[in-house]
N, C-alpha and C. Protein backbone atom coordinates (compact mmCIF):
# COMPACT_ATOMS: atom_id res chain seq x y z
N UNK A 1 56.72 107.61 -190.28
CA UNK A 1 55.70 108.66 -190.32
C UNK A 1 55.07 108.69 -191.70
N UNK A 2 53.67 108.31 -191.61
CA UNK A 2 52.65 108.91 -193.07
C UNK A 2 53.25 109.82 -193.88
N UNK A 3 53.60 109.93 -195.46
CA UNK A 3 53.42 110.94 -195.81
C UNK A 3 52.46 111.16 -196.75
N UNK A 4 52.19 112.78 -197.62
CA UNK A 4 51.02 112.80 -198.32
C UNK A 4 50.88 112.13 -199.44
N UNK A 5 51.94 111.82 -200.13
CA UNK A 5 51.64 111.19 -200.89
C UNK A 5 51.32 109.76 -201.00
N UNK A 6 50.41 109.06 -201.80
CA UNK A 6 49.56 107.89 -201.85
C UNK A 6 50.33 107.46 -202.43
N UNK A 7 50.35 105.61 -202.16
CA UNK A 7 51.05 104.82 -202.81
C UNK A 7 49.86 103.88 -203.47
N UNK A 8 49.70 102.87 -204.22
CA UNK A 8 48.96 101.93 -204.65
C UNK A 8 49.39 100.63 -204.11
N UNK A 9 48.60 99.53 -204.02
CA UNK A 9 48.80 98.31 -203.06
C UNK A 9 49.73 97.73 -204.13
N UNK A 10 50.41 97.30 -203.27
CA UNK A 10 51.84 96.34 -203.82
C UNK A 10 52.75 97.45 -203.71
N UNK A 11 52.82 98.10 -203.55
CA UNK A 11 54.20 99.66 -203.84
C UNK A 11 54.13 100.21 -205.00
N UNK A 12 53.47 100.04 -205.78
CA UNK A 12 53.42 100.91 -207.42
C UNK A 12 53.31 102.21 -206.65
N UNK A 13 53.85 103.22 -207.04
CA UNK A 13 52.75 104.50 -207.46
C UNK A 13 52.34 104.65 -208.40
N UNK A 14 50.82 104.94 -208.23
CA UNK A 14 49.83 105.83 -209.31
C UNK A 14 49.86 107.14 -209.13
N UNK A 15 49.37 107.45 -210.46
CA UNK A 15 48.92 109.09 -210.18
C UNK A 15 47.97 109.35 -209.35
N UNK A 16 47.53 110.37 -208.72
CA UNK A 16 46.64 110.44 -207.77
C UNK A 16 45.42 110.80 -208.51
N UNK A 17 44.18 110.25 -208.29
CA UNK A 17 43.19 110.43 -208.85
C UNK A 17 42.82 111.98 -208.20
N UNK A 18 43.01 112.29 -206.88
CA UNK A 18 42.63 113.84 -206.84
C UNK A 18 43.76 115.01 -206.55
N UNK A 19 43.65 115.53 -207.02
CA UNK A 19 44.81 116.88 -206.73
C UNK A 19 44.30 118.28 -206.34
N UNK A 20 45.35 118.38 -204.97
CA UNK A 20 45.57 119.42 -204.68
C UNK A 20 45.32 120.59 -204.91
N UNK A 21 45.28 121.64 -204.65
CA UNK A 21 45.26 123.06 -204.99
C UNK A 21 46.02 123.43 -206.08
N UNK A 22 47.31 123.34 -204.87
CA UNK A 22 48.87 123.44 -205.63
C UNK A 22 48.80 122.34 -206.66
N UNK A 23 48.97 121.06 -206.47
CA UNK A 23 48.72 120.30 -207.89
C UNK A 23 48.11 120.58 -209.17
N UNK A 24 46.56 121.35 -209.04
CA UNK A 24 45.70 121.29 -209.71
C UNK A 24 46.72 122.69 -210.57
N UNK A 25 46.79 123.79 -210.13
CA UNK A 25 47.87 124.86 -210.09
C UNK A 25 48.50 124.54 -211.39
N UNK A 26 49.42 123.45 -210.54
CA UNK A 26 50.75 123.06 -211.45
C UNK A 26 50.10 122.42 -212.67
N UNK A 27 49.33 121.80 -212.73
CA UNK A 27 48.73 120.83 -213.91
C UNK A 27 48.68 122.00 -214.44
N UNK A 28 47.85 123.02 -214.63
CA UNK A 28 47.93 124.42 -215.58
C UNK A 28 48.93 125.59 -215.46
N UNK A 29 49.88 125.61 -215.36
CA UNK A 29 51.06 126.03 -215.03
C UNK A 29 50.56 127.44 -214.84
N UNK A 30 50.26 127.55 -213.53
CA UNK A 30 49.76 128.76 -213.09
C UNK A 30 49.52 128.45 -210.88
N UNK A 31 49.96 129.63 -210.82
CA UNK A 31 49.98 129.67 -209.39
C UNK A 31 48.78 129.59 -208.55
N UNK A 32 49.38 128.65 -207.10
CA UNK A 32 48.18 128.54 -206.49
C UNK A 32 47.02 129.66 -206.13
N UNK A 33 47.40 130.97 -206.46
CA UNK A 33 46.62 132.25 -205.99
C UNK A 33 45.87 132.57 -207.16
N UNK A 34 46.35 132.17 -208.35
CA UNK A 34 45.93 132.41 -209.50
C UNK A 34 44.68 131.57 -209.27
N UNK A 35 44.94 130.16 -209.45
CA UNK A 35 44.02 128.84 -209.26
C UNK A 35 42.62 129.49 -208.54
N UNK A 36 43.31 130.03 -207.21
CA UNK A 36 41.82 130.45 -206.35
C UNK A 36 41.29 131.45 -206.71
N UNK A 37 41.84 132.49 -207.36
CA UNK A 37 40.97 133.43 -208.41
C UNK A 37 40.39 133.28 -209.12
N UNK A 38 40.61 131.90 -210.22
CA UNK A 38 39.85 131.15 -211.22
C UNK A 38 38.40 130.90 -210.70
N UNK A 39 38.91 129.91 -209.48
CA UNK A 39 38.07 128.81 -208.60
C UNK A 39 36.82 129.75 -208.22
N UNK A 40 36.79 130.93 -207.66
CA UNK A 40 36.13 131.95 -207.06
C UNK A 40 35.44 132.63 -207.98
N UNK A 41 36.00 132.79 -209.60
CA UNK A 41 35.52 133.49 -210.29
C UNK A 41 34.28 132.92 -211.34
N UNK A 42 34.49 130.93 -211.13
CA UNK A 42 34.09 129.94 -211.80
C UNK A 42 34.80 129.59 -213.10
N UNK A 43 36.13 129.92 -213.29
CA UNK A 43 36.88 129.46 -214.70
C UNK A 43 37.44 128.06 -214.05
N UNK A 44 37.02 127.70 -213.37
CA UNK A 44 37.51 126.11 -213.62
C UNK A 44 36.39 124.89 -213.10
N UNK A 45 36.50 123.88 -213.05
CA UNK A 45 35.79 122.81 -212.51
C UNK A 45 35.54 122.72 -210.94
N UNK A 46 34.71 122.74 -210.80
CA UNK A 46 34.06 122.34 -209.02
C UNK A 46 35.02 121.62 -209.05
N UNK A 47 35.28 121.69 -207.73
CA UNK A 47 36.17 121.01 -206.77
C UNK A 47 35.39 119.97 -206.06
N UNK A 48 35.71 118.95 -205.10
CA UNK A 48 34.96 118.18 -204.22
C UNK A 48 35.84 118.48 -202.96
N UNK A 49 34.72 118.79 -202.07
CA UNK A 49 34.98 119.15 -200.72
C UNK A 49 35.25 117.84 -199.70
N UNK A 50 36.03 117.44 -199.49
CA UNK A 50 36.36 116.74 -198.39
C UNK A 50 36.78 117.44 -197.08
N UNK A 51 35.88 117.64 -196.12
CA UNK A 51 35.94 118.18 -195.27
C UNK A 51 36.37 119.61 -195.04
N UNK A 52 37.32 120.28 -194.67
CA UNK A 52 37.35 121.74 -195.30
C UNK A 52 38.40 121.80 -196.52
N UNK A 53 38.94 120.50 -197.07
CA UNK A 53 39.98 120.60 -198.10
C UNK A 53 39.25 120.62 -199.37
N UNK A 54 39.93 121.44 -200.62
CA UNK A 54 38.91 121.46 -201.85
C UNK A 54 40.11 120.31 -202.85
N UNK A 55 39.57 119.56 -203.31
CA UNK A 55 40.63 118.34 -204.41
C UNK A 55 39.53 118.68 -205.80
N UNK A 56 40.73 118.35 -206.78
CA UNK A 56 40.05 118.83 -208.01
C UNK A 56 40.53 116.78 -208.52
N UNK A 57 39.37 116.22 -209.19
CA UNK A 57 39.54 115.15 -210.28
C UNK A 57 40.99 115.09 -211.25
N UNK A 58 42.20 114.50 -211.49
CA UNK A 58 42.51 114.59 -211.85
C UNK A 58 42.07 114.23 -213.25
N UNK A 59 41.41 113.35 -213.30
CA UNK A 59 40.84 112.61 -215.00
C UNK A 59 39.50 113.89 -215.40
N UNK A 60 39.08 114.52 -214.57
CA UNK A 60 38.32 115.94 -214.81
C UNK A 60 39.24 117.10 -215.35
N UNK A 61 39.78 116.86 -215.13
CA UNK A 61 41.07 118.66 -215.26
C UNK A 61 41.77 118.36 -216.65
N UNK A 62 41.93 117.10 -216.96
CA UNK A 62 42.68 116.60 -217.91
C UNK A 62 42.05 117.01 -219.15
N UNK A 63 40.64 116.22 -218.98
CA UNK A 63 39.21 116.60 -219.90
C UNK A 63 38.89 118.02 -220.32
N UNK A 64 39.13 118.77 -218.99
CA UNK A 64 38.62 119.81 -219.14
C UNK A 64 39.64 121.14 -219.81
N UNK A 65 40.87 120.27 -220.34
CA UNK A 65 41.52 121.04 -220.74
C UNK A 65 42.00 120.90 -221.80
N UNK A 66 41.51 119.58 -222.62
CA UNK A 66 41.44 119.24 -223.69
C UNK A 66 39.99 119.67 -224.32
N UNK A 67 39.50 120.29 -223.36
CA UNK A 67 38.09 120.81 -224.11
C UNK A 67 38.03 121.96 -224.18
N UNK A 68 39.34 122.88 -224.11
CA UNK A 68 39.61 124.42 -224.09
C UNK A 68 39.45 125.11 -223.10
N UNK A 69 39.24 124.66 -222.00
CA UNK A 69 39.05 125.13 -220.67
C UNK A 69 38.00 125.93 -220.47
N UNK A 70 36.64 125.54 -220.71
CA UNK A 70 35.56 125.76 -221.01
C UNK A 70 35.28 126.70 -219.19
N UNK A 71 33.93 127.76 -218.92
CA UNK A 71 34.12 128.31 -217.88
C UNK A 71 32.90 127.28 -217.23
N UNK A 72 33.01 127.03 -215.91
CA UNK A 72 32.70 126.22 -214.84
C UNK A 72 30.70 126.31 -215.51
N UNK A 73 30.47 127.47 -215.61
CA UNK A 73 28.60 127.28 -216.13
C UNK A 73 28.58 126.17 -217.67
N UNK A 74 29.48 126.34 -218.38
CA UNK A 74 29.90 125.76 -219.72
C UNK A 74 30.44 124.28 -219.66
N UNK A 75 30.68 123.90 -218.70
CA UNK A 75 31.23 122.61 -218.18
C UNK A 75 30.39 121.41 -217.47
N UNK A 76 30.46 120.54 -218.59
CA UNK A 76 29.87 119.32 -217.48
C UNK A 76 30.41 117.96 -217.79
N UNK A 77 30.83 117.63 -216.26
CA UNK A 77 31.63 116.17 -215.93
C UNK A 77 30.48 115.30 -215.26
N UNK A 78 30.29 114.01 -216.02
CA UNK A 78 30.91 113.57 -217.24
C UNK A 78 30.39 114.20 -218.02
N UNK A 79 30.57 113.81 -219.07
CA UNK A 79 30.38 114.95 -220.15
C UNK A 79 28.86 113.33 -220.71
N UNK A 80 27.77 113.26 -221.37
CA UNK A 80 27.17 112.68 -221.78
C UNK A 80 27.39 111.30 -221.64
N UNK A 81 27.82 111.26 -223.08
CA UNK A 81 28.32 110.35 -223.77
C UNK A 81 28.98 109.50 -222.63
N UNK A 82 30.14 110.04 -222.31
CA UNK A 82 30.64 109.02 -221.07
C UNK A 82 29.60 108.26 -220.13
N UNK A 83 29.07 109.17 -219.71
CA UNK A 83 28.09 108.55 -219.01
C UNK A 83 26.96 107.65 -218.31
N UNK A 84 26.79 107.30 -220.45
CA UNK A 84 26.16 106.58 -220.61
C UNK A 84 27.00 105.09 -221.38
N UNK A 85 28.21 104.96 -221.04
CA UNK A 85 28.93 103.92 -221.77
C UNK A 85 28.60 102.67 -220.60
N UNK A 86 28.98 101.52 -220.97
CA UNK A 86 28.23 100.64 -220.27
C UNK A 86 29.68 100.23 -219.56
């Protein structure tokens, strides 16, 4: 039986490039109810909607929290510079 977690080809695991609710949560050590209060209030990064599930970037959340956890109007992924790297 499938489970949720992703493996990478050959059997490695990677980190998952998108996380969870609860993941995203845990990455800021704060609860999933908390998270959706943030999410609702705009203190964190858009999410991407895959169908009715919301996944947050993990390489976004990382950024965005090394950048002081800037509020969701104050925030932009990529950030420039990246953007434009070749």
């Amino acid at each position: 039986m499938p489970t949720k977690q992703t493996q990478a080809v050959g059997g490695d695991s990677a980190p998952p490039v998108l996380l969870t609710l609860a993941e995203a949560a845990s990455l800021c050590r704060t609860s999933p109810r908390t998270w959706r209060s943030w999410d609702a209030a705009g203190r964190v990064p858009r999410a991407i909607r895959i169908g009715r599930t919301k996944l947050w970037r993990a390489a976004e959340l990382t950024a965005w929290i090394a950048a002081g956890c800037p509020r969701r109007a104050h925030w932009q992924w990529p950030t420039p510079i990246a953007a434009n790297e070749p």
